[in-house]
N, C-alpha and C. Protein backbone atom coordinates (compact mmCIF):
# COMPACT_ATOMS: atom_id res chain seq x y z
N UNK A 1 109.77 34.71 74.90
CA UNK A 1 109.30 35.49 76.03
C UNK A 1 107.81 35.75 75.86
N UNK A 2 107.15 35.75 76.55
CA UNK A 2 105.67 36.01 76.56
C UNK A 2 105.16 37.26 77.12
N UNK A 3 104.07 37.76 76.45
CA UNK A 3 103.43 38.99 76.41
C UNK A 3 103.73 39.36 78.08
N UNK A 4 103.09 38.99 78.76
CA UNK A 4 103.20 39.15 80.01
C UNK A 4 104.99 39.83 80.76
N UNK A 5 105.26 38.98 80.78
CA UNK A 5 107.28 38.99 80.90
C UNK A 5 107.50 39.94 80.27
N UNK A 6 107.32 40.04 78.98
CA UNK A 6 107.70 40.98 78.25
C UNK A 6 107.09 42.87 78.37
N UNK A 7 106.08 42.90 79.21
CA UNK A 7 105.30 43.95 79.10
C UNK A 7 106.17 44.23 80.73
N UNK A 8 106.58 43.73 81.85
CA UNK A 8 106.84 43.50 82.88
C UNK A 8 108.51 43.94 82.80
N UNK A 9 109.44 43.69 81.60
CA UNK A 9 110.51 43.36 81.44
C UNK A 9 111.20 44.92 81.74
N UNK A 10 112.28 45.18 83.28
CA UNK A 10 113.17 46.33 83.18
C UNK A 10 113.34 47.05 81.98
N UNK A 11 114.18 46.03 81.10
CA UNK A 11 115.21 46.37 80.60
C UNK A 11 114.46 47.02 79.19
N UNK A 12 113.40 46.33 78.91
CA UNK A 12 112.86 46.97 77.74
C UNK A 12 112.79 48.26 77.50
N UNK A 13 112.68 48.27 75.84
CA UNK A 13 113.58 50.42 75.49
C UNK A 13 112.34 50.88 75.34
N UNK A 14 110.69 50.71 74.87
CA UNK A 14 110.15 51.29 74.50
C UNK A 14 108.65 50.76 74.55
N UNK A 15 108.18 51.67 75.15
CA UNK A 15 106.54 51.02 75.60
C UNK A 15 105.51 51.64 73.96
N UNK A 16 104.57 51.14 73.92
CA UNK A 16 103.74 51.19 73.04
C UNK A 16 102.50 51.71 73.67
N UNK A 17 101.61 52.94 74.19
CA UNK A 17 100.77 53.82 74.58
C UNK A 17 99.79 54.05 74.13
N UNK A 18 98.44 54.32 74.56
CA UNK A 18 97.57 54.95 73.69
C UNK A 18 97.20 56.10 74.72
N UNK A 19 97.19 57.91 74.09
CA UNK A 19 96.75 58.70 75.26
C UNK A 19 95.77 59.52 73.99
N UNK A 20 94.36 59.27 74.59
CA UNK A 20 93.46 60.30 74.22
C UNK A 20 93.56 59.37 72.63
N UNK A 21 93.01 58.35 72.59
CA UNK A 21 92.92 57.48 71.00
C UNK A 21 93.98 57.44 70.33
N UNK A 22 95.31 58.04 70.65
CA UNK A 22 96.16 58.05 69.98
C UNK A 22 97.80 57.66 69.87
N UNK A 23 97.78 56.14 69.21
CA UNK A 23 99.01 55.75 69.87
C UNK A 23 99.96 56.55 70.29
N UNK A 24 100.89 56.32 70.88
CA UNK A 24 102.66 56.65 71.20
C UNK A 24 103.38 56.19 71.74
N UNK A 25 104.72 56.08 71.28
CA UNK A 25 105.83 55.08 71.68
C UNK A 25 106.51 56.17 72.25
N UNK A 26 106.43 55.56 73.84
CA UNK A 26 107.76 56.45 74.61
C UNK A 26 108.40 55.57 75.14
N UNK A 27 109.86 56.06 75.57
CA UNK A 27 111.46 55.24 75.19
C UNK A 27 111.81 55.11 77.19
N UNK A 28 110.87 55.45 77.97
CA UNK A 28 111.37 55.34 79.33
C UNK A 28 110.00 54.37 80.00
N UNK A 29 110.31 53.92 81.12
CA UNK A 29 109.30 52.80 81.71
C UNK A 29 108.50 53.58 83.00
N UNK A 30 108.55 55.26 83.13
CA UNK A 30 108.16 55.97 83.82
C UNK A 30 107.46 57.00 83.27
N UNK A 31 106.42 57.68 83.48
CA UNK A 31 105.84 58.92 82.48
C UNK A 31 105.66 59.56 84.19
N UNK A 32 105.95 60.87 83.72
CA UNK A 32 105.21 61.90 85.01
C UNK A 32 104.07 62.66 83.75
N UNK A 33 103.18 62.93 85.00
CA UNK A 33 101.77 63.67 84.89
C UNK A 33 101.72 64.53 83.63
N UNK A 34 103.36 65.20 83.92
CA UNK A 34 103.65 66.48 83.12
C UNK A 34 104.13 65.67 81.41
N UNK A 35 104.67 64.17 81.38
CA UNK A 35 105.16 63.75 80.34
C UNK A 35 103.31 63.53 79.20
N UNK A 36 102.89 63.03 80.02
CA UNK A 36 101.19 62.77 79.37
C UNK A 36 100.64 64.21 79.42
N UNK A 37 100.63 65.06 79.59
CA UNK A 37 100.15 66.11 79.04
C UNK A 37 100.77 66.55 78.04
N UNK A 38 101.97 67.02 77.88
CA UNK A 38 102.76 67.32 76.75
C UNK A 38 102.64 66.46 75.77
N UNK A 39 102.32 65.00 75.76
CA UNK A 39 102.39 64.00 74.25
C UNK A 39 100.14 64.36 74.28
N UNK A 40 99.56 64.01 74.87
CA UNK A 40 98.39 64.54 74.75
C UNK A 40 98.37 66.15 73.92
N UNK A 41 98.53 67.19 74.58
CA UNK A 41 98.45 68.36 73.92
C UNK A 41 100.00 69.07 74.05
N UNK A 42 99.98 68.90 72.15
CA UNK A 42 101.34 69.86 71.89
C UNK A 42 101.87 71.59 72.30
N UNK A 43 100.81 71.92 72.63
CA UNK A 43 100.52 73.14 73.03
C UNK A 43 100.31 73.59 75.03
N UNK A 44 100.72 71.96 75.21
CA UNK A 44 100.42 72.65 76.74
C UNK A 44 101.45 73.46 77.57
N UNK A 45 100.33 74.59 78.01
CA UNK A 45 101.06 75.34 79.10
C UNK A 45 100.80 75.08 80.62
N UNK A 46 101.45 75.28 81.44
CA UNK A 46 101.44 75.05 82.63
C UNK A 46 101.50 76.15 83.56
N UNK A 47 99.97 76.76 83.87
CA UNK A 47 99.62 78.32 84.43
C UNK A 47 98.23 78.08 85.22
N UNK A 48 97.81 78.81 85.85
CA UNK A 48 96.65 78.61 86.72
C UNK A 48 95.27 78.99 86.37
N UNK A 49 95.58 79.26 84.56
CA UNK A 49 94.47 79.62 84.53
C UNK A 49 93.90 78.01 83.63
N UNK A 50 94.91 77.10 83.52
CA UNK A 50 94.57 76.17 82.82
C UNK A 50 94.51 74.97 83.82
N UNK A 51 93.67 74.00 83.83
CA UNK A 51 93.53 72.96 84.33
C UNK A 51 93.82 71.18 83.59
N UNK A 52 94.52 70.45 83.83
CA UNK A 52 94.88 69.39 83.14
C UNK A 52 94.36 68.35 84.20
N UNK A 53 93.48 67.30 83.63
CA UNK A 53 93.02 65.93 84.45
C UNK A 53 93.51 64.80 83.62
N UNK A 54 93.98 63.65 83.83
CA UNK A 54 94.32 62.74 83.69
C UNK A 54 94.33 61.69 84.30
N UNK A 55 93.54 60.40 83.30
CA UNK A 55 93.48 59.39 84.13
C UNK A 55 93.91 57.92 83.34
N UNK A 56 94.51 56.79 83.88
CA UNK A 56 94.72 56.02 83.04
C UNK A 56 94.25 54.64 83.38
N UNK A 57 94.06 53.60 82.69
CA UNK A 57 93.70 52.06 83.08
C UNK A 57 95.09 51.26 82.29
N UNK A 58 94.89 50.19 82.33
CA UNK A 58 95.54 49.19 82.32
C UNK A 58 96.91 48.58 82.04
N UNK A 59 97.43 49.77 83.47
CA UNK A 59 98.82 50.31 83.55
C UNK A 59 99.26 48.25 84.26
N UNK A 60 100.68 48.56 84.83
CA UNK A 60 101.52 47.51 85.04
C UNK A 60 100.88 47.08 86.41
N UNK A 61 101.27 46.00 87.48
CA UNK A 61 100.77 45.46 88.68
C UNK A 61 100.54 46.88 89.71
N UNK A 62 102.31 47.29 89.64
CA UNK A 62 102.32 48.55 90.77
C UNK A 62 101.24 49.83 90.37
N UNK A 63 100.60 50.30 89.22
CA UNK A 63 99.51 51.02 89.06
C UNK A 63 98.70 50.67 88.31
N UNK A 64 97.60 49.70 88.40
CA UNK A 64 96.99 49.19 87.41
C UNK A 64 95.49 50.37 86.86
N UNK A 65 95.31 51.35 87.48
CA UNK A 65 94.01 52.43 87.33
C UNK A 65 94.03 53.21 88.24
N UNK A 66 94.11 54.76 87.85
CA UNK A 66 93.69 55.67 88.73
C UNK A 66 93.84 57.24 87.85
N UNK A 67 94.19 57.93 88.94
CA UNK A 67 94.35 59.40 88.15
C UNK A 67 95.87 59.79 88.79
N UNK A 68 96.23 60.84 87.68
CA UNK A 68 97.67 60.84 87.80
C UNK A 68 97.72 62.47 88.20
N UNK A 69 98.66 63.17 88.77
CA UNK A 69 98.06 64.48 89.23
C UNK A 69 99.78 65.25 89.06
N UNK A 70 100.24 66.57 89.19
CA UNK A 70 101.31 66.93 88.96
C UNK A 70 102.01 66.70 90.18
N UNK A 71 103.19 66.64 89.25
CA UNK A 71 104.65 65.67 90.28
C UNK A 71 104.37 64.65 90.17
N UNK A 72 103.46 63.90 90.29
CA UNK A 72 103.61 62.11 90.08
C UNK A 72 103.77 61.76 88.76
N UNK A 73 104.28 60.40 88.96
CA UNK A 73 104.46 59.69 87.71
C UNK A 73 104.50 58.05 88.18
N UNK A 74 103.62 57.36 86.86
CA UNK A 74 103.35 55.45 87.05
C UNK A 74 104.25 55.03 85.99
N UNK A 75 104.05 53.92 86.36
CA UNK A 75 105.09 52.80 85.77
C UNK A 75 103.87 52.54 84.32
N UNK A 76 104.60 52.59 83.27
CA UNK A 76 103.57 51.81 82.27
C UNK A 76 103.95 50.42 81.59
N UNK A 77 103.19 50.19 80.46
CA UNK A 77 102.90 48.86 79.77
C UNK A 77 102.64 49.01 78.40
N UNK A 78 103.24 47.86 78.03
CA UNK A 78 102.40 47.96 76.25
C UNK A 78 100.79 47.80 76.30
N UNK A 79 100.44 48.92 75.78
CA UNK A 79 98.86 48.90 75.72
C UNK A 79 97.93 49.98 76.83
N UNK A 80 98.73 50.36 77.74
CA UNK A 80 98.31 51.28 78.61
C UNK A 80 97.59 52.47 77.84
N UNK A 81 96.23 52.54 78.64
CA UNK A 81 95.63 53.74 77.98
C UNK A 81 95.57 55.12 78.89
N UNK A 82 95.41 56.32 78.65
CA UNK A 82 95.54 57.16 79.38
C UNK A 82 94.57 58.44 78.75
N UNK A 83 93.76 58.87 79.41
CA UNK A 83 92.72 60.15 79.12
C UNK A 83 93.14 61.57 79.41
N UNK A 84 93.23 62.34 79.08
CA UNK A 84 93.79 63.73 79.17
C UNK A 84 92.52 64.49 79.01
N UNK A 85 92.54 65.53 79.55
CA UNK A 85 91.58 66.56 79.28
C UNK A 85 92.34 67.91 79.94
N UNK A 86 91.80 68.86 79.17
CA UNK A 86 91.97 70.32 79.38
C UNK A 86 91.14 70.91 79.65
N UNK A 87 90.87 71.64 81.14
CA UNK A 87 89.69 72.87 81.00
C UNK A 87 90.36 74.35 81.49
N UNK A 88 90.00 75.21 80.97
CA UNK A 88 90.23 76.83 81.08
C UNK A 88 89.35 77.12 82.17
N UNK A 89 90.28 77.60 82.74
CA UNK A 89 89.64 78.22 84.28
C UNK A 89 88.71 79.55 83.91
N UNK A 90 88.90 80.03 82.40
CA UNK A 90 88.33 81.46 82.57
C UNK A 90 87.16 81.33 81.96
């Protein structure tokens, strides 16, 4: 099977990630907004005084670059990178 097919493939158990320089293997072919913040920062809370941005590149055909925002979630890939940032509203 070739890289391609294989990065593309349903059935596959486990993508290979990099968020914020730092690999991670997650076990579903979907991440929501809220899944990349939580593997980004172990500590995140979800309140209004905190702000979370996220953006990723070289996701699968159906999202290949953009920004990911709460409630959504993209399809990923082996090798997909993804940027996280945190800013305090106060």
């Amino acid at each position: 099977m070739n890289i391609e097919a294989e990065e593309t493939n349903p059935e596959r158990r486990t993508f290979e990630i990099v968020i914020n320089g730092e690999p991670h293997i997650v076990p579903q072919r979907r991440l929501a907004f809220e899944d990349v913040v939580r593997l980004a920062f172990e500590d995140a809370i979800f309140n209004d005084d905190i702000v979370y941005t996220v953006t990723y590149k070289r996701g699968p055909e159906q999202n290949r670059q953009g920004s990911l925002v709460a409630g959504v979630a993209v399809f990923v890939n082996n090798g997909m990178i993804f940027n996280a940032k945190r800013t305090d509203k106060s």
